[in-house]
C-alpha atoms as a PDB file:
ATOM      1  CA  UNK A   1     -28.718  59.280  -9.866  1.00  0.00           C
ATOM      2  CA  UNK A   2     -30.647  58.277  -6.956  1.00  0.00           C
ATOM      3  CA  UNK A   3     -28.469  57.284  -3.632  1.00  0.00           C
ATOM      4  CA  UNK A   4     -28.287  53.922  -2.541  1.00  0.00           C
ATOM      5  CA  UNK A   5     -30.026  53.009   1.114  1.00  0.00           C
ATOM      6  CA  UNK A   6     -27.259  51.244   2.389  1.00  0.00           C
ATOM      7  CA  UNK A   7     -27.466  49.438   5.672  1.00  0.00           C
ATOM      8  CA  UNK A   8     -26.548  50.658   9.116  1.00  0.00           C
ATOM      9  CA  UNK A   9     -22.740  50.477  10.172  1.00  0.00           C
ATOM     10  CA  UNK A  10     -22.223  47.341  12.507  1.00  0.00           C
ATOM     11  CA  UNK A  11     -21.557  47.601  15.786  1.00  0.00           C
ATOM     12  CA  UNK A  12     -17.849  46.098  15.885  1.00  0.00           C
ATOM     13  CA  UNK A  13     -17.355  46.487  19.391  1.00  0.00           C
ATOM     14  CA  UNK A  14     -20.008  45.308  20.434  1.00  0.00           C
ATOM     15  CA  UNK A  15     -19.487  42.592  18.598  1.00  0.00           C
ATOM     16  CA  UNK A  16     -15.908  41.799  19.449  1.00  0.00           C
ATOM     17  CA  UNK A  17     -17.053  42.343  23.658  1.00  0.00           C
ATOM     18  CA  UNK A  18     -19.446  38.929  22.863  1.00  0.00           C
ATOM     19  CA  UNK A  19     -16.967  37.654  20.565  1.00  0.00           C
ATOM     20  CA  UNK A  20     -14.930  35.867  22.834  1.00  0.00           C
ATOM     21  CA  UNK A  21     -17.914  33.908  24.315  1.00  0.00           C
ATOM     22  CA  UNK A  22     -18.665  32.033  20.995  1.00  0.00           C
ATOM     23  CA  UNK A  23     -14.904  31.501  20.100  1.00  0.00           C
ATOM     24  CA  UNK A  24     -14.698  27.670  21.046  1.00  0.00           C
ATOM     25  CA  UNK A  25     -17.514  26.712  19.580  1.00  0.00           C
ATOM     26  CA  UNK A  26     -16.244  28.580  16.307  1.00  0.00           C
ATOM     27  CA  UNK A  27     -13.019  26.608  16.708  1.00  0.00           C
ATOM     28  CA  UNK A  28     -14.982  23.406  16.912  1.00  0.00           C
ATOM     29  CA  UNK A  29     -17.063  24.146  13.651  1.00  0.00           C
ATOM     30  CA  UNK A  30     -14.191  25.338  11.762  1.00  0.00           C
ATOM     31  CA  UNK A  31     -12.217  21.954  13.216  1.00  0.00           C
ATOM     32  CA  UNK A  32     -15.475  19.716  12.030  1.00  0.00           C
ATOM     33  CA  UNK A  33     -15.351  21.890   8.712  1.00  0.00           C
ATOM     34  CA  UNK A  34     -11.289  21.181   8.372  1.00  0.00           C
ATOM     35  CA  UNK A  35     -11.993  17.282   8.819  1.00  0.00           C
ATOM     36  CA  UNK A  36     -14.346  16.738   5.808  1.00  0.00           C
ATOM     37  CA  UNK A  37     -11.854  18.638   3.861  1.00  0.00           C
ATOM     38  CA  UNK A  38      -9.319  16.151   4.612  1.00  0.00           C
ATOM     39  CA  UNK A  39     -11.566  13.212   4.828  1.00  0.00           C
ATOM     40  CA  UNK A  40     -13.101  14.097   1.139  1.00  0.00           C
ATOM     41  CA  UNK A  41      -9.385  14.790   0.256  1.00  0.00           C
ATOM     42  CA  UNK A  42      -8.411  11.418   1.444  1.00  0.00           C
ATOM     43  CA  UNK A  43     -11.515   9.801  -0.016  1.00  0.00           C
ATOM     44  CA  UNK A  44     -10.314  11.439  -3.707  1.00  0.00           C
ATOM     45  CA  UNK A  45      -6.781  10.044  -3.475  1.00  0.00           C
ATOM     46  CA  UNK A  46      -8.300   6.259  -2.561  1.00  0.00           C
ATOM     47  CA  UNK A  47     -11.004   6.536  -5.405  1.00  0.00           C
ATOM     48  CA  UNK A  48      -8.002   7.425  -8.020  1.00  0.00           C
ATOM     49  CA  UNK A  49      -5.568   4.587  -6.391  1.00  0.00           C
ATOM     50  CA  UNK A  50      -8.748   2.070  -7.085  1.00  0.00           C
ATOM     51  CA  UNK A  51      -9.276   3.475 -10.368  1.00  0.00           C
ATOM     52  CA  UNK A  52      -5.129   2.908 -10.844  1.00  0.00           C
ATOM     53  CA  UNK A  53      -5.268  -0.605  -9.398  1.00  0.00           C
ATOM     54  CA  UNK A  54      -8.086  -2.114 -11.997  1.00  0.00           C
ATOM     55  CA  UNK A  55      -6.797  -0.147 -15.385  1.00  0.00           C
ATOM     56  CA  UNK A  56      -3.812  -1.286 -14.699  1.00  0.00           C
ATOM     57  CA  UNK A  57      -2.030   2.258 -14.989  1.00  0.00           C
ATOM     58  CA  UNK A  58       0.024   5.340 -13.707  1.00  0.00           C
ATOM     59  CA  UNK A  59      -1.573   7.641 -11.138  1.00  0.00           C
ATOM     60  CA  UNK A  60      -1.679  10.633 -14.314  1.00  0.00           C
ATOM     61  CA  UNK A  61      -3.612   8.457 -15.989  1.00  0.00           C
ATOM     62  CA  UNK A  62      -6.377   7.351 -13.506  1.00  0.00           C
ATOM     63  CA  UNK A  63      -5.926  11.056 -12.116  1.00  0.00           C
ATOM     64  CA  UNK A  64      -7.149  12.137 -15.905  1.00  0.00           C
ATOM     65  CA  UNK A  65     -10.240   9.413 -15.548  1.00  0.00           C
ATOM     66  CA  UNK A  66     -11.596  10.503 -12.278  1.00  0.00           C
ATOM     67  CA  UNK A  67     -11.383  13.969 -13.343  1.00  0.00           C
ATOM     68  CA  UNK A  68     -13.545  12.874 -16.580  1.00  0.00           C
ATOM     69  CA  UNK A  69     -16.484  12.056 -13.706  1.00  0.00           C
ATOM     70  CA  UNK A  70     -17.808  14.869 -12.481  1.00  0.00           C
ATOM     71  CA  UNK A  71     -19.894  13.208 -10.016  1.00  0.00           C
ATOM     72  CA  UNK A  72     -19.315  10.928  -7.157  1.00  0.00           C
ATOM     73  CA  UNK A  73     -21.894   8.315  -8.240  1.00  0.00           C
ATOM     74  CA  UNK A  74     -20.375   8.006 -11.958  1.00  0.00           C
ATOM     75  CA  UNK A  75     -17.165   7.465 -10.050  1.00  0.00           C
ATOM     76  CA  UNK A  76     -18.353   4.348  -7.991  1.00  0.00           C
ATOM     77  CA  UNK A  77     -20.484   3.498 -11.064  1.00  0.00           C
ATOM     78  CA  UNK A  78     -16.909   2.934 -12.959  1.00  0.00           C
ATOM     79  CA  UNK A  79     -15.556   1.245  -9.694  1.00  0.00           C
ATOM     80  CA  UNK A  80     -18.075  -1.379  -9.813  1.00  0.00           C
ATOM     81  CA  UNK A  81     -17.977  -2.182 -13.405  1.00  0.00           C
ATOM     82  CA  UNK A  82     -14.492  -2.139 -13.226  1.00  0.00           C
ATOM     83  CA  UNK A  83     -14.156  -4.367  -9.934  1.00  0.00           C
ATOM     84  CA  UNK A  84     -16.918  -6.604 -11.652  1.00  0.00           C
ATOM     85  CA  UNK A  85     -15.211  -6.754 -15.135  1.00  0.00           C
ATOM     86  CA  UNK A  86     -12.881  -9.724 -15.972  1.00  0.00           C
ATOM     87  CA  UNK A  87     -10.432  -9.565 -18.830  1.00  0.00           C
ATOM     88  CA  UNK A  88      -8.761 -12.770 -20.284  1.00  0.00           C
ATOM     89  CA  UNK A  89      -6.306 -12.996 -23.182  1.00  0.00           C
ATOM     90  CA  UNK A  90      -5.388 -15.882 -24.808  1.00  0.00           C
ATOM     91  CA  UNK A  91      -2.543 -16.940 -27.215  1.00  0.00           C
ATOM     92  CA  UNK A  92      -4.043 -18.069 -30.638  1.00  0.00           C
ATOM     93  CA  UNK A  93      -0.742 -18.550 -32.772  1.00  0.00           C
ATOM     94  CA  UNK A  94       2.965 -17.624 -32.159  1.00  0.00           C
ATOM     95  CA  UNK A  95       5.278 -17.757 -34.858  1.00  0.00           C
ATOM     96  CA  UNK A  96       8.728 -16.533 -36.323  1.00  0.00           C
ATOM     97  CA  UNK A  97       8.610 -13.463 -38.792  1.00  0.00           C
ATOM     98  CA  UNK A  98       9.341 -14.403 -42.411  1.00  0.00           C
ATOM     99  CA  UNK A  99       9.897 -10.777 -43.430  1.00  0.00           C
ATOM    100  CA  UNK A 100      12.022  -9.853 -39.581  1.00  0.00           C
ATOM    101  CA  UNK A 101      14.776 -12.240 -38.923  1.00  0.00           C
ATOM    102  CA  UNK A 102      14.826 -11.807 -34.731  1.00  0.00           C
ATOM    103  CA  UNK A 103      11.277 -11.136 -34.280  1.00  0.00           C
ATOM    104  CA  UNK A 104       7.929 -12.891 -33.750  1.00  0.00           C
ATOM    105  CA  UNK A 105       3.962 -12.723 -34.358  1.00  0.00           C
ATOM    106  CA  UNK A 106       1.780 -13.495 -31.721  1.00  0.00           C
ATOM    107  CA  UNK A 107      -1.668 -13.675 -32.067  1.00  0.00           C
ATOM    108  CA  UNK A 108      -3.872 -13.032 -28.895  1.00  0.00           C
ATOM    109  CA  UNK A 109      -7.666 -12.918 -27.923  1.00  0.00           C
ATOM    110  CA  UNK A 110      -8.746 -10.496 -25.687  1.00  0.00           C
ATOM    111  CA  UNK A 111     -12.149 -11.435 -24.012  1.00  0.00           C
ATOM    112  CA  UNK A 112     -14.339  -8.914 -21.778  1.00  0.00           C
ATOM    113  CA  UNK A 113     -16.558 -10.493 -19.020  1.00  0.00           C
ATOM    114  CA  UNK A 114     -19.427  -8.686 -17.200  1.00  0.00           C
ATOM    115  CA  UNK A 115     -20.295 -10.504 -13.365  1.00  0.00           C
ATOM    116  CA  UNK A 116     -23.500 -12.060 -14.923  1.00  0.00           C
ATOM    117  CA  UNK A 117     -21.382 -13.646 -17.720  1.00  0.00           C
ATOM    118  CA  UNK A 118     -22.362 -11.388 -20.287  1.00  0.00           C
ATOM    119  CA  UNK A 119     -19.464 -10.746 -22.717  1.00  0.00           C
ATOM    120  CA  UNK A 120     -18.959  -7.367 -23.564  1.00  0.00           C
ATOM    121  CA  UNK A 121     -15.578  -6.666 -25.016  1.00  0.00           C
ATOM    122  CA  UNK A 122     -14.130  -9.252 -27.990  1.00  0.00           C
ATOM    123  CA  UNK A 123     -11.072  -8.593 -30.070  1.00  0.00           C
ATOM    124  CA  UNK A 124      -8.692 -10.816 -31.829  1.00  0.00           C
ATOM    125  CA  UNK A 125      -5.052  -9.011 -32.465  1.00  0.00           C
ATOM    126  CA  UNK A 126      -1.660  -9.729 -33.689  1.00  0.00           C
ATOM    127  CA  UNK A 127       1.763  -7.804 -32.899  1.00  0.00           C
ATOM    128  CA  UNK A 128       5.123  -8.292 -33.475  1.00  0.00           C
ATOM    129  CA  UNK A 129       7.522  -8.717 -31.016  1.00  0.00           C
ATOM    130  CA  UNK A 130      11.457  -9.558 -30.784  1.00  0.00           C
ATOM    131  CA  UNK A 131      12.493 -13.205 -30.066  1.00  0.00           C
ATOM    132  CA  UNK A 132      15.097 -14.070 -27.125  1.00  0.00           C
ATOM    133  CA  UNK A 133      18.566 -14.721 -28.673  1.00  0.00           C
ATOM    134  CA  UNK A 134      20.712 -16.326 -26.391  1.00  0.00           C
ATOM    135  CA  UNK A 135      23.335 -14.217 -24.832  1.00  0.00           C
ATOM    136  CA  UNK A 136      21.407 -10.849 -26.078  1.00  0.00           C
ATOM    137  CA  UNK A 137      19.090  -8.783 -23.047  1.00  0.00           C
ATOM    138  CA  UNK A 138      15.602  -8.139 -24.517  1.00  0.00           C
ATOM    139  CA  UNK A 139      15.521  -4.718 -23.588  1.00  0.00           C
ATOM    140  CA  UNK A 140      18.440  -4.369 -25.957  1.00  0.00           C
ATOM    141  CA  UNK A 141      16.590  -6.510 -28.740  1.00  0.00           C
ATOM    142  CA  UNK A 142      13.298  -4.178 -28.357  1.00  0.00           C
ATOM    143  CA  UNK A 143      15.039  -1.275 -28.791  1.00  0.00           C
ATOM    144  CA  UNK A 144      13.716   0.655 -25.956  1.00  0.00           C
END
């Protein structure tokens, strides 16, 4: 087995006399170096609040999203179809359930708008859903 050529030993007090020369600016990179931590932190927590705000969900959720993008530019990608996007829904039919005393059918539209008008996103869909009763909280009705 051959030996290994290994460099010299450094020259740690010589290094620690000169050491004390260089130590503010060391303090100021590892200061600038601290910031854009913080700042890219900060800039993470806004981009998942943004992505919360236009789904329309809980911070797991849009937390689970922005960790799906692995790159900065897919994330503002989303952003701005998102902040572009415009969802409608509109009420087709409502009426009482024939097989559900106490509960309704509503039929919606959902309709998916780009910013240049292009639709993107159509879907008709019906659901049932408990009627108010007077007297009777809904919660109570929906059996949450």
């Amino acid at each position: 087995m051959s030996e290994s050529a290994l460099p010299s030993r450094p020259d740690f007090e010589a290094i620690e006399a000169v050491s004390h020369k260089s130590a503010n600016r060391r303090t100021e990179i590892l200061a600038l170096i601290g910031n854009l931590v913080y700042s890219w932190s900060n800039n993470e927590s806004m981009f998942i609040y943004v992505i919360m705000l236009l789904l329309n969900t809980d911070q797991a959720a849009a937390t689970i999203v922005f960790a799906s993008l692995n790159t900065t530019r897919a994330r503002l990608d989303l952003v701005q179809r998102l902040a572009s996007a415009r969802i409608t829904n509109r009420i087709l039919a409502k009426r009482l359930s024939e097989g559900r005393p106490g509960d309704g059918i509503i039929t919606t539209e959902t309709v998916g708008t780009k910013s240049t008008g292009e639709v993107f996103l159509s879907f008709v869909r019906s659901f049932l859903v408990p009627t108010r009763e007077k007297g009777e909280p809904l919660e109570e009705k929906a059996r949450y």
